[in-house]
PDB file of N, CA and C in Angstrom:
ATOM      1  N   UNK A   1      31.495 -47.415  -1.910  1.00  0.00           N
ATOM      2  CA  UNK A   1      32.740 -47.250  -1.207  1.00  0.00           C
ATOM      3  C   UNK A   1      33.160 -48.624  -0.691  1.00  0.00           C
ATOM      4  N   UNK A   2      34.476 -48.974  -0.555  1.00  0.00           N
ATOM      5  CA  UNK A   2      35.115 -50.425  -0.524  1.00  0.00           C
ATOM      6  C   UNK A   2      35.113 -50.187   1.169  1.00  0.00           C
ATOM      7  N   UNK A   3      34.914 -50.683   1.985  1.00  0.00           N
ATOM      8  CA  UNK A   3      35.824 -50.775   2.721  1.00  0.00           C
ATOM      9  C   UNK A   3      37.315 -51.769   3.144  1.00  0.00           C
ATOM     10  N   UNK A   4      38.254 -51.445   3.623  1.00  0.00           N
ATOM     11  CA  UNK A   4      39.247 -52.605   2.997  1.00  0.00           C
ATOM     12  C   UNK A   4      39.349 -53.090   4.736  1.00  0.00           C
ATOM     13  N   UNK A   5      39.148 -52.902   5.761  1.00  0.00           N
ATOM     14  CA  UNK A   5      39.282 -53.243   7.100  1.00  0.00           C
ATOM     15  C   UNK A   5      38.029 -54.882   7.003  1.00  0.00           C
ATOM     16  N   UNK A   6      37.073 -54.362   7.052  1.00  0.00           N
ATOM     17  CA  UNK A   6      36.142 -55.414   6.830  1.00  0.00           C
ATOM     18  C   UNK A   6      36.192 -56.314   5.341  1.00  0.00           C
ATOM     19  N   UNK A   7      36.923 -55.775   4.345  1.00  0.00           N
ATOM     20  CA  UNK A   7      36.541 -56.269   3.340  1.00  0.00           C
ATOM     21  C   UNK A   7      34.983 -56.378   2.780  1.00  0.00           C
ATOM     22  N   UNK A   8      34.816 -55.868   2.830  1.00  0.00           N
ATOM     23  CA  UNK A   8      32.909 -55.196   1.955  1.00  0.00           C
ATOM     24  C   UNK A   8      32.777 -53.762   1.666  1.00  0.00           C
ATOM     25  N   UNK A   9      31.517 -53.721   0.557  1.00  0.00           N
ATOM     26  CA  UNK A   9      31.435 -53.003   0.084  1.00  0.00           C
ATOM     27  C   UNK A   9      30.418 -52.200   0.928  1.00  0.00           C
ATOM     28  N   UNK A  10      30.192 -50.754   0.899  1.00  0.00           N
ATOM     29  CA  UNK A  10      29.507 -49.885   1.333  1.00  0.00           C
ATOM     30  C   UNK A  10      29.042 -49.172   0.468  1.00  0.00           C
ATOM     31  N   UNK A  11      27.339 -49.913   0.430  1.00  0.00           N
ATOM     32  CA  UNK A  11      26.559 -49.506  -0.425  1.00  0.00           C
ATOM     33  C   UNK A  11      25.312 -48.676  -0.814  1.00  0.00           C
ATOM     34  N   UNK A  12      24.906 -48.138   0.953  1.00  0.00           N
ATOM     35  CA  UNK A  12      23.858 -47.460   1.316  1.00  0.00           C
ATOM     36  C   UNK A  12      23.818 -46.903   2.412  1.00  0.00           C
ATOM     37  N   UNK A  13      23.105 -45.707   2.637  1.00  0.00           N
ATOM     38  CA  UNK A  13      23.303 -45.078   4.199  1.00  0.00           C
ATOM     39  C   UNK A  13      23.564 -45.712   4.959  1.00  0.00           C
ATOM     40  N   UNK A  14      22.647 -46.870   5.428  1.00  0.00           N
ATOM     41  CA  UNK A  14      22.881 -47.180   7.103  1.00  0.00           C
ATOM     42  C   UNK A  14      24.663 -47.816   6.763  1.00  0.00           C
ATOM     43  N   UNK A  15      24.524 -48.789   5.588  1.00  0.00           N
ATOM     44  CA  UNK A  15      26.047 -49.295   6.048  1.00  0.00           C
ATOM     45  C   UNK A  15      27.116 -48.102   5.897  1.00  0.00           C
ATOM     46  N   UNK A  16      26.838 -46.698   5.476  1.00  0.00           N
ATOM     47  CA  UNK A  16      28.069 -46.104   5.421  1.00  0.00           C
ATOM     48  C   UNK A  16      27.797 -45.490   6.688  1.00  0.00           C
ATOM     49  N   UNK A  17      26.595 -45.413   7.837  1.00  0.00           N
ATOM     50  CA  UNK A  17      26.353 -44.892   9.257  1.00  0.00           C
ATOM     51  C   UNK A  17      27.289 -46.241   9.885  1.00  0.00           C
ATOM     52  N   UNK A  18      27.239 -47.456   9.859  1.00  0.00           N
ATOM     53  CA  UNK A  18      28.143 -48.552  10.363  1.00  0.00           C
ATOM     54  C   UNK A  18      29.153 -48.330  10.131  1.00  0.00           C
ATOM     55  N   UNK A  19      29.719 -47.961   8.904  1.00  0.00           N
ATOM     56  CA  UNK A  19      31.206 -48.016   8.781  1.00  0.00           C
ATOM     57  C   UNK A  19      31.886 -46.817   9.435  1.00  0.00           C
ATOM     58  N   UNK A  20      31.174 -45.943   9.390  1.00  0.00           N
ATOM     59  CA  UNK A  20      31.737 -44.578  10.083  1.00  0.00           C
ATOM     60  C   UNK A  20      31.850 -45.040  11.252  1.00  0.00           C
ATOM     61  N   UNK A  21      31.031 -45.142  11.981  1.00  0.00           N
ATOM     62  CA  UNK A  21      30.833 -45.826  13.670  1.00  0.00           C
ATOM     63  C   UNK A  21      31.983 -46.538  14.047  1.00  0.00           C
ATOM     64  N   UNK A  22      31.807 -47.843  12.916  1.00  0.00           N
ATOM     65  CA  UNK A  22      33.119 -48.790  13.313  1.00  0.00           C
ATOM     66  C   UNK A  22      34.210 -47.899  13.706  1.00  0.00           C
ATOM     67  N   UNK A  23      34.812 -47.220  12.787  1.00  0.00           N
ATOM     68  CA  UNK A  23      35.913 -46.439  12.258  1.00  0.00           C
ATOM     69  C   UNK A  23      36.157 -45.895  13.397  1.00  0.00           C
ATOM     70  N   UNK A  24      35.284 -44.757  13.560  1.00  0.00           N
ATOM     71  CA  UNK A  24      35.423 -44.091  14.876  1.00  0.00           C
ATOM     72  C   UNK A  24      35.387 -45.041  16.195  1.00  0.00           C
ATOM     73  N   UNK A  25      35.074 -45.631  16.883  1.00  0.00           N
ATOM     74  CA  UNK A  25      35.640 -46.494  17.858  1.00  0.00           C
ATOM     75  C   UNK A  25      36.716 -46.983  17.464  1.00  0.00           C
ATOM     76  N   UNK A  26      36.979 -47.494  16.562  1.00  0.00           N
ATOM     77  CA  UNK A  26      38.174 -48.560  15.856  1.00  0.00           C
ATOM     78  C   UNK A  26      39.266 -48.237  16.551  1.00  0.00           C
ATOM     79  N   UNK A  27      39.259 -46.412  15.732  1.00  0.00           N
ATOM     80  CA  UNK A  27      40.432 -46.278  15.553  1.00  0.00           C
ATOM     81  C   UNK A  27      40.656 -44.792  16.091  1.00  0.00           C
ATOM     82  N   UNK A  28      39.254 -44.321  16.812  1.00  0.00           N
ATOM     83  CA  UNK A  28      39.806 -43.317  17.848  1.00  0.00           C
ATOM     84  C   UNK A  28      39.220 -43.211  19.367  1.00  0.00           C
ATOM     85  N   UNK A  29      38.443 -44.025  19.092  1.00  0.00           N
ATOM     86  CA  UNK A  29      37.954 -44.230  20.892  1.00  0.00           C
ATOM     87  C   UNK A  29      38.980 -45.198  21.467  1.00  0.00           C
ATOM     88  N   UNK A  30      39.297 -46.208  21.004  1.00  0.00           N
ATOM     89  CA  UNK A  30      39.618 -47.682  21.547  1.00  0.00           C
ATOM     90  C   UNK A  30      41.338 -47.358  22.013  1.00  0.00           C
ATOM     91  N   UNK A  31      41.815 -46.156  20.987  1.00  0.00           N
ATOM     92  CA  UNK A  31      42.965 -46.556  21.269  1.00  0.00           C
ATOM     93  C   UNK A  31      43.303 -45.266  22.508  1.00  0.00           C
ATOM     94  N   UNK A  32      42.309 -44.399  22.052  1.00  0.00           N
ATOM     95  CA  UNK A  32      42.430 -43.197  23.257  1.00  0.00           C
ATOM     96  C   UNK A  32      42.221 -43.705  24.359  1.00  0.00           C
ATOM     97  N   UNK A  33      41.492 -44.385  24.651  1.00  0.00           N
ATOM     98  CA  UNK A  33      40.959 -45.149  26.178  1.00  0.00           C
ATOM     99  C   UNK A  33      41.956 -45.815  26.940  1.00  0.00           C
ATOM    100  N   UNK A  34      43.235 -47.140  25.959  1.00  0.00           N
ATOM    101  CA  UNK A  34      43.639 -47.341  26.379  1.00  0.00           C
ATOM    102  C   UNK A  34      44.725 -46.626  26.550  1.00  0.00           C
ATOM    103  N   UNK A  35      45.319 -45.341  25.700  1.00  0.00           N
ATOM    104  CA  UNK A  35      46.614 -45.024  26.201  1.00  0.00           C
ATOM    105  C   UNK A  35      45.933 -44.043  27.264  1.00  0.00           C
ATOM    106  N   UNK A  36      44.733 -43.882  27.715  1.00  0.00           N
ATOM    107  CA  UNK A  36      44.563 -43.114  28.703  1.00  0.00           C
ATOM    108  C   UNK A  36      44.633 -43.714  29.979  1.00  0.00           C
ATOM    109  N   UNK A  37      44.143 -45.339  30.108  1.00  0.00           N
ATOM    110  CA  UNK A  37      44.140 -45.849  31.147  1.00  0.00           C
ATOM    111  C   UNK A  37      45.781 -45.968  31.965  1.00  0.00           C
ATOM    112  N   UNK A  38      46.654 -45.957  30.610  1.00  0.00           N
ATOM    113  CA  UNK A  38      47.882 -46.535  30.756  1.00  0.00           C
ATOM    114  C   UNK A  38      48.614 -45.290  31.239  1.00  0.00           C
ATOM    115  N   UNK A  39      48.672 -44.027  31.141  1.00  0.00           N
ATOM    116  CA  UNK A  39      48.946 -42.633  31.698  1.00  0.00           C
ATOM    117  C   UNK A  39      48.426 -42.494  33.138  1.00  0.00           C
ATOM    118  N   UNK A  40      46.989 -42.997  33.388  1.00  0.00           N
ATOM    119  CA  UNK A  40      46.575 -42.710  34.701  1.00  0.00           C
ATOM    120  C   UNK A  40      47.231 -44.037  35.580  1.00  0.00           C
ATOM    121  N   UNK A  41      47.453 -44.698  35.040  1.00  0.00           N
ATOM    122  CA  UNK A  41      48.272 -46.439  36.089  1.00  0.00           C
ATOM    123  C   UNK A  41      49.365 -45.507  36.170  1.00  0.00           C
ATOM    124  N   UNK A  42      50.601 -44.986  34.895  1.00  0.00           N
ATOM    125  CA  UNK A  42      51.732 -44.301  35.380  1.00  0.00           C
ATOM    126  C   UNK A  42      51.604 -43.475  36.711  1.00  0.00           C
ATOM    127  N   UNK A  43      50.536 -42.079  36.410  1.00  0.00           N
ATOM    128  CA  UNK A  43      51.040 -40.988  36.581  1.00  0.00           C
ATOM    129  C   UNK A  43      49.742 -40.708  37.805  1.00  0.00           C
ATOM    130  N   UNK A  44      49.415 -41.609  38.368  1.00  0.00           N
ATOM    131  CA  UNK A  44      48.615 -41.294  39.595  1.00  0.00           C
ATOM    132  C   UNK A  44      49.058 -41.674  40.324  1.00  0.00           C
ATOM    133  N   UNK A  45      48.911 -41.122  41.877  1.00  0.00           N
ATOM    134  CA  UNK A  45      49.977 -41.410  43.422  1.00  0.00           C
ATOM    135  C   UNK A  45      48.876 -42.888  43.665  1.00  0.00           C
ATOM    136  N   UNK A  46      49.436 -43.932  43.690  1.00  0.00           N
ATOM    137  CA  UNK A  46      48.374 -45.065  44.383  1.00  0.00           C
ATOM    138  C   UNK A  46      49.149 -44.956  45.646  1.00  0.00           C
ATOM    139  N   UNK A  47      49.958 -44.164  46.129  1.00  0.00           N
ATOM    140  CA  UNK A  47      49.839 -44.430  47.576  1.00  0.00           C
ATOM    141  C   UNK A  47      49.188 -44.416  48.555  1.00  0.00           C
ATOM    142  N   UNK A  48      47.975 -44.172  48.637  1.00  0.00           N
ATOM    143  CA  UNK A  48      47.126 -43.423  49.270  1.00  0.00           C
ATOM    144  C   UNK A  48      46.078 -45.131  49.313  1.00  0.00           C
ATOM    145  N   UNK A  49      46.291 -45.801  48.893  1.00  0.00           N
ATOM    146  CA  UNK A  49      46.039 -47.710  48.903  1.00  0.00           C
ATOM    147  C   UNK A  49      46.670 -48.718  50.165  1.00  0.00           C
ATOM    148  N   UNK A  50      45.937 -48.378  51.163  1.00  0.00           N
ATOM    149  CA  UNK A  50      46.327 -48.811  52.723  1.00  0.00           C
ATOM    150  C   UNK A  50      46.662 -50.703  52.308  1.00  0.00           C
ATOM    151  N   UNK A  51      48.072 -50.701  52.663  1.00  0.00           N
ATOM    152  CA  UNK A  51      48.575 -52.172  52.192  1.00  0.00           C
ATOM    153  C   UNK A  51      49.470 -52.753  53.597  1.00  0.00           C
ATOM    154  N   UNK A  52      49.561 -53.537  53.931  1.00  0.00           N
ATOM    155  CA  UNK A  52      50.105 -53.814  55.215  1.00  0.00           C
ATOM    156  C   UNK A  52      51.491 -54.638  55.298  1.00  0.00           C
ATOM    157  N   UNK A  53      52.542 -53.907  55.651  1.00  0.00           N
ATOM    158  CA  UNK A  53      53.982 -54.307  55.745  1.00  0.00           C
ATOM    159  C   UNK A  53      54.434 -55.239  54.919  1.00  0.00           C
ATOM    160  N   UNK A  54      53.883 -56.453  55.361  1.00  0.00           N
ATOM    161  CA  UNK A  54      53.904 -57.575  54.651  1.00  0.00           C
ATOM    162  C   UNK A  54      54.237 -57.459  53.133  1.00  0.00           C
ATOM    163  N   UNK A  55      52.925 -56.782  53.095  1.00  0.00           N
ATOM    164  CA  UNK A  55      52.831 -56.706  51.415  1.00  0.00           C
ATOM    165  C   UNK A  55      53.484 -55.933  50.791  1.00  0.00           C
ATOM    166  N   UNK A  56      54.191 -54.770  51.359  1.00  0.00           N
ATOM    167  CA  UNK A  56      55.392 -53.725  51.070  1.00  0.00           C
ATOM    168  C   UNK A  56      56.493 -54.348  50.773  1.00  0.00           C
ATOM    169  N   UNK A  57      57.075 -55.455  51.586  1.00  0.00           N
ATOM    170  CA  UNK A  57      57.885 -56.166  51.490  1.00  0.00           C
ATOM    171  C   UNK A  57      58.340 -56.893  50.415  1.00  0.00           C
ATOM    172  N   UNK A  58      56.923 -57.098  49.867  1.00  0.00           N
ATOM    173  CA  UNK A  58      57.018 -58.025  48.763  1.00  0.00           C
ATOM    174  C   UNK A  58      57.589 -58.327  47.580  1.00  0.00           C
ATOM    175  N   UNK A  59      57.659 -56.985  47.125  1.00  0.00           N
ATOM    176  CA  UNK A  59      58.096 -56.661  45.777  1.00  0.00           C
ATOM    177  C   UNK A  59      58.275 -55.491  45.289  1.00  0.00           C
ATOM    178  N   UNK A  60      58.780 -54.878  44.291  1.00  0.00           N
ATOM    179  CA  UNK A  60      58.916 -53.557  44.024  1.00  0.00           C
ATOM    180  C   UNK A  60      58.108 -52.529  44.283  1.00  0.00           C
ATOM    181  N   UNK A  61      58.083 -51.224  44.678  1.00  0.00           N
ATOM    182  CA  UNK A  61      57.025 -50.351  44.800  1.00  0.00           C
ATOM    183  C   UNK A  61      56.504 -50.011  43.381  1.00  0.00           C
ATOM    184  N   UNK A  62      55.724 -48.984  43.499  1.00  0.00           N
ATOM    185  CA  UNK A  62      55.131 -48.346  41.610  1.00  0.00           C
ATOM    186  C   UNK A  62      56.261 -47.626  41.945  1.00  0.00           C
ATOM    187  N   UNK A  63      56.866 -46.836  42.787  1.00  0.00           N
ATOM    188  CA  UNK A  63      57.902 -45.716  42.218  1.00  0.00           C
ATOM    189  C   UNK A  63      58.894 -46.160  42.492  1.00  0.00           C
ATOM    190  N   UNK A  64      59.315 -47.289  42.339  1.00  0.00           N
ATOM    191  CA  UNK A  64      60.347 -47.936  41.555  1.00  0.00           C
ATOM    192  C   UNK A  64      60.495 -48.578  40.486  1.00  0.00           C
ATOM    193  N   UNK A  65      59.169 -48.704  40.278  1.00  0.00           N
ATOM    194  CA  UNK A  65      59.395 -49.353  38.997  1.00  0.00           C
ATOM    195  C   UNK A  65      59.086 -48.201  38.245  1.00  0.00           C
ATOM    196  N   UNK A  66      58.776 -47.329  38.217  1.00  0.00           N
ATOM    197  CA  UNK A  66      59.161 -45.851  37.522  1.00  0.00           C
ATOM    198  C   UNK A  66      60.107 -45.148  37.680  1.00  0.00           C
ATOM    199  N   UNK A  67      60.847 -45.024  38.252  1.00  0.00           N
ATOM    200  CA  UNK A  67      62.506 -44.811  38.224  1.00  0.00           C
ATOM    201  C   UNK A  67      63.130 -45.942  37.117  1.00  0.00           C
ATOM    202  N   UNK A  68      63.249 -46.913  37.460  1.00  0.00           N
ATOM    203  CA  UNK A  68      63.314 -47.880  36.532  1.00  0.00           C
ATOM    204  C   UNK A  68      63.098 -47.925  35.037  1.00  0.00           C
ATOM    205  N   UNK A  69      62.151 -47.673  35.148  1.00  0.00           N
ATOM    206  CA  UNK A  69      61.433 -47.286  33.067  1.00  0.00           C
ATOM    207  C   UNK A  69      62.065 -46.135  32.924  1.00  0.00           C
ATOM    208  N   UNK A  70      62.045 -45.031  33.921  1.00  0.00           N
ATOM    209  CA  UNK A  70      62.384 -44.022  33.526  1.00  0.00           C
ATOM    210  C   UNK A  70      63.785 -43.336  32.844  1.00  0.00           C
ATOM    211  N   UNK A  71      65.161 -44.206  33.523  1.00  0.00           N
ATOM    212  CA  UNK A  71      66.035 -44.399  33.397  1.00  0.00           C
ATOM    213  C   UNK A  71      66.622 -45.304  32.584  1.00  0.00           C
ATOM    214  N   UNK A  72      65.720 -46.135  31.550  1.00  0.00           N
ATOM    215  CA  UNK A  72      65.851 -46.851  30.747  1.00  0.00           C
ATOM    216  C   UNK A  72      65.832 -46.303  29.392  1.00  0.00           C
ATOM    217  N   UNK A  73      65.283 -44.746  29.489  1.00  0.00           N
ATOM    218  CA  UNK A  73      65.273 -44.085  28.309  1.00  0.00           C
ATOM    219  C   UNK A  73      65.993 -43.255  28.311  1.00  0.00           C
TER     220      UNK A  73
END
């Protein structure tokens, strides 16, 4: 079996146990993880993150800048 990601051939158990492996992280752990991290940054309240005036002041809140994205679509 070719593989065409790595470019080599897969020629015996263990390398077709590697290539499976790869594969599966590759191309379904790695990307699940990150669109999961990126759902929980959206869609969790960080308010509950004791920040002091100052720093409120500073710059946009998260739920504004989600109104923002949100209204962009």
């Amino acid at each position: 079996m070719f593989d065409p990601l790595y470019d080599e051939l897969v020629t015996n158990t263990s390398e077709l146990i590697v290539f499976f492996t790869r594969h599966f992280f590759i191309e379904l752990v790695l990307p699940l993880s990150i669109f999961t991290a990126v759902m929980l940054t959206l869609f969790v309240d960080w308010s509950w993150i004791p920040i002091s005036s100052v720093e409120k002041g500073e710059g946009d809140t998260l739920e504004d800048l989600k109104k923002n994205y949100m209204n962009d679509f």
